[in-house]
PDB file of N, CA and C in Angstrom:
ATOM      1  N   UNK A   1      31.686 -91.781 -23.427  1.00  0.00           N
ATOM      2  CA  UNK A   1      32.725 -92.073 -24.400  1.00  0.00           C
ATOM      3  C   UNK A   1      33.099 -93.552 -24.344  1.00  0.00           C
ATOM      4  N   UNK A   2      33.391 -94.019 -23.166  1.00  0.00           N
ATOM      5  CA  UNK A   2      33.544 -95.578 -22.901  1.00  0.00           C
ATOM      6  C   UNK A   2      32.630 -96.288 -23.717  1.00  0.00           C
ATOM      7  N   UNK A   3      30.985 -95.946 -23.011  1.00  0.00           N
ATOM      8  CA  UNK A   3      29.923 -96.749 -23.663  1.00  0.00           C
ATOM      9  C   UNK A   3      30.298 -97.041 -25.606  1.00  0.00           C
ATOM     10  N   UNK A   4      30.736 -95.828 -25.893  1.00  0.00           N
ATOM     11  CA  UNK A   4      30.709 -95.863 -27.562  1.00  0.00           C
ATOM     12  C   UNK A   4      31.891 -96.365 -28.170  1.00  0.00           C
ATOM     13  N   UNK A   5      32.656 -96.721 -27.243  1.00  0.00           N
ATOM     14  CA  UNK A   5      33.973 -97.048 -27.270  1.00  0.00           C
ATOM     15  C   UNK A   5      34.982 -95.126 -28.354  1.00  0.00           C
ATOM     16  N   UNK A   6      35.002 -94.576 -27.651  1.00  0.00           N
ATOM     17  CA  UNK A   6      35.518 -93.544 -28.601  1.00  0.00           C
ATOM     18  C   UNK A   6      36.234 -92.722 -27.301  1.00  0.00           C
ATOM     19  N   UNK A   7      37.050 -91.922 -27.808  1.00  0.00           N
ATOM     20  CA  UNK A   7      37.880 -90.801 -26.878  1.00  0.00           C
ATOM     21  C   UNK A   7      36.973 -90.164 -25.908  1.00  0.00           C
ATOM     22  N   UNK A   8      36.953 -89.238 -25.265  1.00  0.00           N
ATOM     23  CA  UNK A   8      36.325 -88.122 -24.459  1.00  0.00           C
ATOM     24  C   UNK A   8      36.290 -87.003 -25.629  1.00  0.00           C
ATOM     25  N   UNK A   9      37.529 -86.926 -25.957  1.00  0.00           N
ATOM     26  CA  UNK A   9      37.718 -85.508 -26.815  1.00  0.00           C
ATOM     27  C   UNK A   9      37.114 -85.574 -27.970  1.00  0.00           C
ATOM     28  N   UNK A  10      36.654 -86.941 -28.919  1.00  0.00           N
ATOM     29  CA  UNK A  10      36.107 -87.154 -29.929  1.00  0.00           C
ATOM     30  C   UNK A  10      34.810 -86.634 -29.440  1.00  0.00           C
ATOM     31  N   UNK A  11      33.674 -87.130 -28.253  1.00  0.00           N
ATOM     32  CA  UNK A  11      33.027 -87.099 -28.050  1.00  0.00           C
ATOM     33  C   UNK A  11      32.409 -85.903 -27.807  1.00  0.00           C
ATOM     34  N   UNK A  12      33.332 -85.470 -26.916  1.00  0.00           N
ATOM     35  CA  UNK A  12      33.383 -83.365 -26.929  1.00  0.00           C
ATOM     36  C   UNK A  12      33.045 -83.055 -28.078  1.00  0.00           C
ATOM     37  N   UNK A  13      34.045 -83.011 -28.994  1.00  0.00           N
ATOM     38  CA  UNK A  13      34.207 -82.355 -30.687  1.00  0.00           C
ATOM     39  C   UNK A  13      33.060 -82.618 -31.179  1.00  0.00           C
ATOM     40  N   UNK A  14      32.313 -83.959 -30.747  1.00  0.00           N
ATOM     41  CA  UNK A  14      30.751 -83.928 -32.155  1.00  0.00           C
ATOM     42  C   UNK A  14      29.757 -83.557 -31.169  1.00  0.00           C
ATOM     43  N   UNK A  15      29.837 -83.457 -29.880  1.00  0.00           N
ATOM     44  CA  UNK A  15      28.271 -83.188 -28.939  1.00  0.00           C
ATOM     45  C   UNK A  15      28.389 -81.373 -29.237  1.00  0.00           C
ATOM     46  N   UNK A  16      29.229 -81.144 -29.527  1.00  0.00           N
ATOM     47  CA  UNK A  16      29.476 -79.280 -29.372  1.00  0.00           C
ATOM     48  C   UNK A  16      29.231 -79.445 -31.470  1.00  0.00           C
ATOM     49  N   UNK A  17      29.350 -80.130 -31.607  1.00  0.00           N
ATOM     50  CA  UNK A  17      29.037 -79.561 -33.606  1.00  0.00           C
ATOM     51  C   UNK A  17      27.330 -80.043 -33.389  1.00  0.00           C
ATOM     52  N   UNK A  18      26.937 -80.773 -32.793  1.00  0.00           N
ATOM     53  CA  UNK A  18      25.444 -80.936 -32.929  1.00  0.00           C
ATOM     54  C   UNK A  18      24.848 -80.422 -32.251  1.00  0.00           C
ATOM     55  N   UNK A  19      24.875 -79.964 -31.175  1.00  0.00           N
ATOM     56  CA  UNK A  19      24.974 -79.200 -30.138  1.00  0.00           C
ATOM     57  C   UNK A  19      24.771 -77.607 -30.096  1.00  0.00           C
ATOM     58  N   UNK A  20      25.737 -77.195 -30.466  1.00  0.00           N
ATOM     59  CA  UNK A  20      26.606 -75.746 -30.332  1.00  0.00           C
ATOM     60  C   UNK A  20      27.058 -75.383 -28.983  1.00  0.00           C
ATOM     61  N   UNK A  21      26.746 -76.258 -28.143  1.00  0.00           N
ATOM     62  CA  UNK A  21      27.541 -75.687 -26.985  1.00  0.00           C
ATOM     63  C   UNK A  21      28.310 -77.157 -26.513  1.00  0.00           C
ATOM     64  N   UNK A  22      29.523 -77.230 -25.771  1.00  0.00           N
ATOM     65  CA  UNK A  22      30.278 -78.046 -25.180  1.00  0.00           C
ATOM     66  C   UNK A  22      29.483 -78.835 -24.194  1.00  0.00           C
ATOM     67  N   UNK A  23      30.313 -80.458 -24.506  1.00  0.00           N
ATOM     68  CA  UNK A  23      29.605 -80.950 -23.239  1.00  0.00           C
ATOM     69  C   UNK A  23      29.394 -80.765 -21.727  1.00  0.00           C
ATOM     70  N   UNK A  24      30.876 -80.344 -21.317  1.00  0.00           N
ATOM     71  CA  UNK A  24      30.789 -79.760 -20.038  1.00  0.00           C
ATOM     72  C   UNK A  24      29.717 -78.964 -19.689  1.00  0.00           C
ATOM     73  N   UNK A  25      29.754 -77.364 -20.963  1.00  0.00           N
ATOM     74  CA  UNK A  25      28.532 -76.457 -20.367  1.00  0.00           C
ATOM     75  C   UNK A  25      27.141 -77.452 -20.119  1.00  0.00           C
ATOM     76  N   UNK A  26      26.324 -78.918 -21.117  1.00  0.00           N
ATOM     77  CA  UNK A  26      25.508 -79.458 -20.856  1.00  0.00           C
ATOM     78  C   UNK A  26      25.331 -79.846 -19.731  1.00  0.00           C
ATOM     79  N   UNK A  27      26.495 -80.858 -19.258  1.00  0.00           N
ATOM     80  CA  UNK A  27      26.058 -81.292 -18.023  1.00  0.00           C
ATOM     81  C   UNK A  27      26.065 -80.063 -16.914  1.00  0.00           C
ATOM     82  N   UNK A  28      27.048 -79.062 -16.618  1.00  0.00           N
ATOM     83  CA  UNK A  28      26.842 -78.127 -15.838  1.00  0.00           C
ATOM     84  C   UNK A  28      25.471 -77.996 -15.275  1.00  0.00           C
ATOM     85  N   UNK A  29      24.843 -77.455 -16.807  1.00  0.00           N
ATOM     86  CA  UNK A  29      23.609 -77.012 -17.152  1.00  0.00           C
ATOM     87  C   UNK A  29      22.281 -78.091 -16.539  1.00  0.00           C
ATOM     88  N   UNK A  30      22.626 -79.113 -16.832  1.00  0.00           N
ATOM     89  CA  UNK A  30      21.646 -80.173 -16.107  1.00  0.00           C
ATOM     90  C   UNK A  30      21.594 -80.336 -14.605  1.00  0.00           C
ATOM     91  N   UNK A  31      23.045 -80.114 -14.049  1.00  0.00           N
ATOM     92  CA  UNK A  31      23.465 -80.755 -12.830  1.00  0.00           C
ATOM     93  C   UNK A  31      22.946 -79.436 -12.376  1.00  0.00           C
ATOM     94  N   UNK A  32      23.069 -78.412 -12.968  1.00  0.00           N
ATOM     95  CA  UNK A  32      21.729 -76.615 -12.205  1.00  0.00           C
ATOM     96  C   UNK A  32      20.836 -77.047 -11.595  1.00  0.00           C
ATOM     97  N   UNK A  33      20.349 -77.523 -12.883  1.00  0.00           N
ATOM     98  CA  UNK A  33      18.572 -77.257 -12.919  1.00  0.00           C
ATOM     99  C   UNK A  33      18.291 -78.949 -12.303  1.00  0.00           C
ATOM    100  N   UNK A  34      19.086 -80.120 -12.025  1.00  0.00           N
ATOM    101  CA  UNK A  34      18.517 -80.175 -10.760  1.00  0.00           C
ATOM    102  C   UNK A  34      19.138 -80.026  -9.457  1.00  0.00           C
ATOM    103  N   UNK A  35      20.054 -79.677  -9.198  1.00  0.00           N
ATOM    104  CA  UNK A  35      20.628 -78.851  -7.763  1.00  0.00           C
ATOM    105  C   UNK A  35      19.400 -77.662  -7.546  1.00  0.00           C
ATOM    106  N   UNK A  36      18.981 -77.075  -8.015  1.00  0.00           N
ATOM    107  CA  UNK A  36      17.336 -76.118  -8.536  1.00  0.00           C
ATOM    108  C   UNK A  36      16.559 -76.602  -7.505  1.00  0.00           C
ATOM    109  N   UNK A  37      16.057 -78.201  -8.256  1.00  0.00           N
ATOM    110  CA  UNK A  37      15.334 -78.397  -7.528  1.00  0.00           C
ATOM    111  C   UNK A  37      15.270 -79.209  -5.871  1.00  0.00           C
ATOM    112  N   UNK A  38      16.265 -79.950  -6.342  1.00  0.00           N
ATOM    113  CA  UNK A  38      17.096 -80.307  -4.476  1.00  0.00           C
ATOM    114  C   UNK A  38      16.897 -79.158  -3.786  1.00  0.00           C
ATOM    115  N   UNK A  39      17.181 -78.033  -3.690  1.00  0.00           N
ATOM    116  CA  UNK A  39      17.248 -76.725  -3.276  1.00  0.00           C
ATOM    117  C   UNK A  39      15.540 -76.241  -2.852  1.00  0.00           C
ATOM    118  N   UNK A  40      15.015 -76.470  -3.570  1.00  0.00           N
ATOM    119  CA  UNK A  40      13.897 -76.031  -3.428  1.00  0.00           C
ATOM    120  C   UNK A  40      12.722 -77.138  -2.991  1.00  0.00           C
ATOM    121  N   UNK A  41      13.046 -78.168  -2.879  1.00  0.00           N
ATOM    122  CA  UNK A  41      12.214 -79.183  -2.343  1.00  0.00           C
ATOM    123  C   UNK A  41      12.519 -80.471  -1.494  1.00  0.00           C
ATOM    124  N   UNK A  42      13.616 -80.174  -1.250  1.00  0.00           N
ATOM    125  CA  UNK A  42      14.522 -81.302   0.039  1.00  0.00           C
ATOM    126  C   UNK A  42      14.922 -80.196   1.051  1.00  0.00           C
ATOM    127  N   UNK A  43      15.649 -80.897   2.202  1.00  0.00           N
ATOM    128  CA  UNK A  43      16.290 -79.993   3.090  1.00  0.00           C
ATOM    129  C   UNK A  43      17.170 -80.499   3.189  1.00  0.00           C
ATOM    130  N   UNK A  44      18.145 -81.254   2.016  1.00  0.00           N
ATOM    131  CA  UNK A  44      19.373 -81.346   1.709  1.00  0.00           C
ATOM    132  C   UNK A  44      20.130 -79.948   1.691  1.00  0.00           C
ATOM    133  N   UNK A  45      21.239 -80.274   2.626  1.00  0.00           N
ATOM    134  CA  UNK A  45      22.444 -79.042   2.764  1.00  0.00           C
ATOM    135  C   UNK A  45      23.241 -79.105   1.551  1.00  0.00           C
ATOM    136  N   UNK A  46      23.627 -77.791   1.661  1.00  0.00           N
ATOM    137  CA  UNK A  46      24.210 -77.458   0.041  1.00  0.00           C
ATOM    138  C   UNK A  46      25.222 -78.394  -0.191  1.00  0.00           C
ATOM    139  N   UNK A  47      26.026 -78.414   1.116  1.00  0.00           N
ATOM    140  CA  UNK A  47      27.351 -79.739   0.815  1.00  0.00           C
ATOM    141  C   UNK A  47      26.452 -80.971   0.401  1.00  0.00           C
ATOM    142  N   UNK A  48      25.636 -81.730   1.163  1.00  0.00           N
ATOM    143  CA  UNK A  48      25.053 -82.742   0.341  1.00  0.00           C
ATOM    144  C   UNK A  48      24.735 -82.710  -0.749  1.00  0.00           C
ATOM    145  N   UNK A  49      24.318 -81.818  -1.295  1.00  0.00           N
ATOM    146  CA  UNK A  49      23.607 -81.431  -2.996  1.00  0.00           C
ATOM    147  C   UNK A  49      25.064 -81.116  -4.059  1.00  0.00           C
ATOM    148  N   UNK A  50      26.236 -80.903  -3.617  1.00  0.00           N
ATOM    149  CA  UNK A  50      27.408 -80.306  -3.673  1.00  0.00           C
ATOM    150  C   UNK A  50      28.114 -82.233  -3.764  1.00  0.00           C
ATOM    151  N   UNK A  51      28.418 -82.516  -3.145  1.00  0.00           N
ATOM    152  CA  UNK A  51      28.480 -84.428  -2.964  1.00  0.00           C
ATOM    153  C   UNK A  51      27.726 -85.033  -3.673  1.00  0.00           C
ATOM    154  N   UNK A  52      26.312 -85.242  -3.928  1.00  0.00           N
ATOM    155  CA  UNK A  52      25.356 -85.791  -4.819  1.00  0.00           C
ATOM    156  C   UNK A  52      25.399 -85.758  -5.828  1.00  0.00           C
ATOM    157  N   UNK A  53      25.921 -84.147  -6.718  1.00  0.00           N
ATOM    158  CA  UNK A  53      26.075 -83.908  -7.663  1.00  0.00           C
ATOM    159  C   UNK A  53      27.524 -84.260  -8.318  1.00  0.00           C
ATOM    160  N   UNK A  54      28.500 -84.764  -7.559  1.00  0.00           N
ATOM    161  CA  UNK A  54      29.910 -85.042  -7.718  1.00  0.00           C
ATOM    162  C   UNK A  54      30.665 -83.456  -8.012  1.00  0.00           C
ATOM    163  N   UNK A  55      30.238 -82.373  -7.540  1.00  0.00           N
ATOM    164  CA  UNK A  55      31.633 -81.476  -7.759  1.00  0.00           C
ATOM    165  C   UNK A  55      32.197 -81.647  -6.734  1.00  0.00           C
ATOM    166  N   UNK A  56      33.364 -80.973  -7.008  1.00  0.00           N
ATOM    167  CA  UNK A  56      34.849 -81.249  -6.147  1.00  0.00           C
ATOM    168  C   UNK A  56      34.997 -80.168  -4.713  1.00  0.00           C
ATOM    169  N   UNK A  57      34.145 -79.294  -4.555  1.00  0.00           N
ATOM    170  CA  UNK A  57      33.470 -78.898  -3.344  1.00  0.00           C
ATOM    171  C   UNK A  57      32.689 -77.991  -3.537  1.00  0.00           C
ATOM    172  N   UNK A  58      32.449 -77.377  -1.806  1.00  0.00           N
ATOM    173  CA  UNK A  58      31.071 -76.341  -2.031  1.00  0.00           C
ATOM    174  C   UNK A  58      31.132 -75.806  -2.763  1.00  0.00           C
ATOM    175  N   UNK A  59      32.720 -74.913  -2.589  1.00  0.00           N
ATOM    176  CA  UNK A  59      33.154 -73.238  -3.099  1.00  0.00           C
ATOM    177  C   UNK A  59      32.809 -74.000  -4.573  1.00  0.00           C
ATOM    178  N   UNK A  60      33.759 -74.561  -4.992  1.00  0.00           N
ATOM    179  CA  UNK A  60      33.119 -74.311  -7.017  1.00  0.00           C
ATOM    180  C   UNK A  60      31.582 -74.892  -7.097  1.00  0.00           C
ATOM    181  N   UNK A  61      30.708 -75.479  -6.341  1.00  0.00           N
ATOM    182  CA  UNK A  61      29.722 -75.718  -6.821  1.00  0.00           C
ATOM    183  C   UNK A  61      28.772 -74.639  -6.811  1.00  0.00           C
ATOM    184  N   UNK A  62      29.038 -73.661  -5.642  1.00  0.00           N
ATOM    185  CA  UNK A  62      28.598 -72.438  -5.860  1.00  0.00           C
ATOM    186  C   UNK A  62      28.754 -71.420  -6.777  1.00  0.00           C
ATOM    187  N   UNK A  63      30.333 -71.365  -6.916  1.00  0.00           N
ATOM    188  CA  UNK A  63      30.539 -70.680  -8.472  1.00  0.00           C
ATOM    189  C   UNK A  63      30.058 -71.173  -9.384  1.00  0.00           C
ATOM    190  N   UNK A  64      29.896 -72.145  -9.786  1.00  0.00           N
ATOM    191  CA  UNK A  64      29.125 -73.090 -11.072  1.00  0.00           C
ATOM    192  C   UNK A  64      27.747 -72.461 -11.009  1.00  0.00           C
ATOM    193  N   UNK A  65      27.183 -72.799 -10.029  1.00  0.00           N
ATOM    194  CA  UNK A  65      25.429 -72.490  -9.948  1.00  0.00           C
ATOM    195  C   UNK A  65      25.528 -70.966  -9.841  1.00  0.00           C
ATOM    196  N   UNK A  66      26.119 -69.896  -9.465  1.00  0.00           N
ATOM    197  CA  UNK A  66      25.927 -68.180  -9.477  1.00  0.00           C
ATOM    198  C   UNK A  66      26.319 -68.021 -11.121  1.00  0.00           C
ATOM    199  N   UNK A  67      27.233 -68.681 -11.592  1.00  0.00           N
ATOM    200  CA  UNK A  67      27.573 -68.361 -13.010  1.00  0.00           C
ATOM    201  C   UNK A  67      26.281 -68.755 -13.963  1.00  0.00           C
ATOM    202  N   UNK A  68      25.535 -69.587 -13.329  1.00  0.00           N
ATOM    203  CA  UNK A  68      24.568 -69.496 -14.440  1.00  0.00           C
ATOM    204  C   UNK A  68      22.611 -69.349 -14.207  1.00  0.00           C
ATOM    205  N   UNK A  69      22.996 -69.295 -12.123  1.00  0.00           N
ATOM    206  CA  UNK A  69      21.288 -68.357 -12.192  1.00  0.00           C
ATOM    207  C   UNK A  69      21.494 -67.512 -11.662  1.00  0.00           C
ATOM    208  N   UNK A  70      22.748 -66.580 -11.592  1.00  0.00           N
ATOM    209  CA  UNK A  70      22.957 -65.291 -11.597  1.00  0.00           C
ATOM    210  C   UNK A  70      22.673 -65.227  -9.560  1.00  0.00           C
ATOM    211  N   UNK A  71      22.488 -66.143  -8.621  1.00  0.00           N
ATOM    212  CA  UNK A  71      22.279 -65.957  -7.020  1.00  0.00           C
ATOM    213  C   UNK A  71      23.028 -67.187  -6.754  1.00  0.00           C
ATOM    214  N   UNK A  72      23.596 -67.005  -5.602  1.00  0.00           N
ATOM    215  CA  UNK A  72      23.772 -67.990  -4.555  1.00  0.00           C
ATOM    216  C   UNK A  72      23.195 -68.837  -4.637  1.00  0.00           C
ATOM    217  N   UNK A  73      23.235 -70.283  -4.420  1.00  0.00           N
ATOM    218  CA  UNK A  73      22.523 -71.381  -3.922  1.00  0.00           C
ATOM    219  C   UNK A  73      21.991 -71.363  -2.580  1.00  0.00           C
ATOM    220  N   UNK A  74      22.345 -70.557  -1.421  1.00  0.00           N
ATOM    221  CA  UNK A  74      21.656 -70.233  -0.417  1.00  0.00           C
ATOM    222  C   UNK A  74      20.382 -69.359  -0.406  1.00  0.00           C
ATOM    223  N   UNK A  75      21.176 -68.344  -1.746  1.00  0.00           N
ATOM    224  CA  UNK A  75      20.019 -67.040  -1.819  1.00  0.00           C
ATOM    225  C   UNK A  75      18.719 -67.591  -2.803  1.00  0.00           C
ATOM    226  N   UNK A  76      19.316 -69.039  -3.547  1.00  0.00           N
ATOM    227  CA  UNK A  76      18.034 -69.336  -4.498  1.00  0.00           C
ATOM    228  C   UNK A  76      17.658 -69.928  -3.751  1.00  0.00           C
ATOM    229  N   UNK A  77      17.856 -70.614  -2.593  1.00  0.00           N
ATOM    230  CA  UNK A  77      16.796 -71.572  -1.654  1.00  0.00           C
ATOM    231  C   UNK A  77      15.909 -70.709  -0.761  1.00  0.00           C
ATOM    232  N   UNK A  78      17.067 -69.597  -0.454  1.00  0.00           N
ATOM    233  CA  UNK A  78      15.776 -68.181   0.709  1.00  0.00           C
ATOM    234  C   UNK A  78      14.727 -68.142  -0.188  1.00  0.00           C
ATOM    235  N   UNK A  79      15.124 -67.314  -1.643  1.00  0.00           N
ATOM    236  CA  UNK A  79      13.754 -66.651  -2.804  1.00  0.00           C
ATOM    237  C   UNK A  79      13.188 -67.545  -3.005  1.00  0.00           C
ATOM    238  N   UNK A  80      13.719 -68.895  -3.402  1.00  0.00           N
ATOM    239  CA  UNK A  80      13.349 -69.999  -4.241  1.00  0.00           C
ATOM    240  C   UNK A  80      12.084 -70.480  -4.420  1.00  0.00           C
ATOM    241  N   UNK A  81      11.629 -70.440  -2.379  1.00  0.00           N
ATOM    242  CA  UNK A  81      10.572 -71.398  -2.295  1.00  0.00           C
ATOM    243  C   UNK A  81       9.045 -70.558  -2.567  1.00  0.00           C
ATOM    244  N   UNK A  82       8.087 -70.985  -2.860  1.00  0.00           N
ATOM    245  CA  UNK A  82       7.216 -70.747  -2.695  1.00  0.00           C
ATOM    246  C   UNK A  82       6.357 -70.597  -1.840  1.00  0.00           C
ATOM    247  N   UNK A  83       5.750 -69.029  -1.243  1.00  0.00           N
ATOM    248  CA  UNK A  83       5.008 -69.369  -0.134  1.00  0.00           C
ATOM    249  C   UNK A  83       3.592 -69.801  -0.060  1.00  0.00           C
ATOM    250  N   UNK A  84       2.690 -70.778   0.431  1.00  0.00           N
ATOM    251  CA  UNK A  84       1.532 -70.647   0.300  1.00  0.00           C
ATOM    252  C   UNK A  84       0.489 -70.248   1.711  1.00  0.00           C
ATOM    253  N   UNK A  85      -0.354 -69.423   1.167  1.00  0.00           N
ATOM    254  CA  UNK A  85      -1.243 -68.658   2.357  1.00  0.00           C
ATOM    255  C   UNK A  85      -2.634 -69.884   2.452  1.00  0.00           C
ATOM    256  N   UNK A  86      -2.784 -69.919   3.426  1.00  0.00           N
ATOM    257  CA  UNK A  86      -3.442 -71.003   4.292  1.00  0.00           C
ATOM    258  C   UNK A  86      -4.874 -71.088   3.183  1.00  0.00           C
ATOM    259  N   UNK A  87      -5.262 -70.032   2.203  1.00  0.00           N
ATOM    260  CA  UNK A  87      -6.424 -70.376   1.486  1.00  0.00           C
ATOM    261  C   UNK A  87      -5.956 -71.623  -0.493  1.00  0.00           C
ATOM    262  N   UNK A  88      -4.395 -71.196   0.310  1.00  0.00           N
ATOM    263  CA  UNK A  88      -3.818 -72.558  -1.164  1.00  0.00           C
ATOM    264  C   UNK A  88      -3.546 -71.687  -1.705  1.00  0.00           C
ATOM    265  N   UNK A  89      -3.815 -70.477  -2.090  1.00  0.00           N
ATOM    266  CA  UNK A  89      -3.142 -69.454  -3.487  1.00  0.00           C
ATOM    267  C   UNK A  89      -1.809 -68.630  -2.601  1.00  0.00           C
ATOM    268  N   UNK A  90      -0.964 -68.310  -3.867  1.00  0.00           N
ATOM    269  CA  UNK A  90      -0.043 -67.888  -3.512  1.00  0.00           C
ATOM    270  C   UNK A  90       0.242 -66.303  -4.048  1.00  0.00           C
TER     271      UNK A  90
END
C-alpha cells in the first residue's frame, strides 16, 4: 500500500474484487505453501519457520497452517517427507 502510495484498506477492497479472495487469506496462503516447504526440506524448528515467516507465535502459526492443510505442522513434517529406498524409487 505504501509502495502505491494508497490506504491498506483501499488496497484490500481492489486485491479481493480482482482476486475474489482477501489479501490476508493470499498471503496466509503463500506464507503455507512455503512454511510446506521449510518443513519438508530444512531442519528448521517450527518456532524458526514461525519467526521467519513473521507470525506472532507458534500457537497461531499452527492454527493458520491446520486451518488450511487440514494437519499439524509437526504432523506435515512426520508424513511430509519422502522416503527413498536405497534403489532411488520411492
Amino acid at each position: 500500500a505504501n509502495h502505491f502510495h494508497i490506504s491498506p484498506e483501499y488496497l484490500s477492497y481492489h486485491f479481493k474484487n480482482v482476486t475474489g479472495m482477501s489479501l490476508k487469506s493470499f498471503i496466509n496462503q503463500e506464507k503455507i505453501e512455503f512454511s510446506k516447504y521449510l518443513l519438508s526440506s530444512t531442519d528448521l524448528t517450527i518456532m524458526e519457520i514461525t519467526i521467519a515467516l513473521n507470525y506472532t507465535d507458534q500457537s497461531y502459526f499452527s492454527k493458520v497452517f491446520k486451518k488450511y492443510t487440514k494437519v499439524s505442522p509437526s504432523q506435515y513434517r512426520k508424513n511430509g517427507i519422502i522416503k527413498f529406498k536405497s534403489n532411488g524409487k520411492y
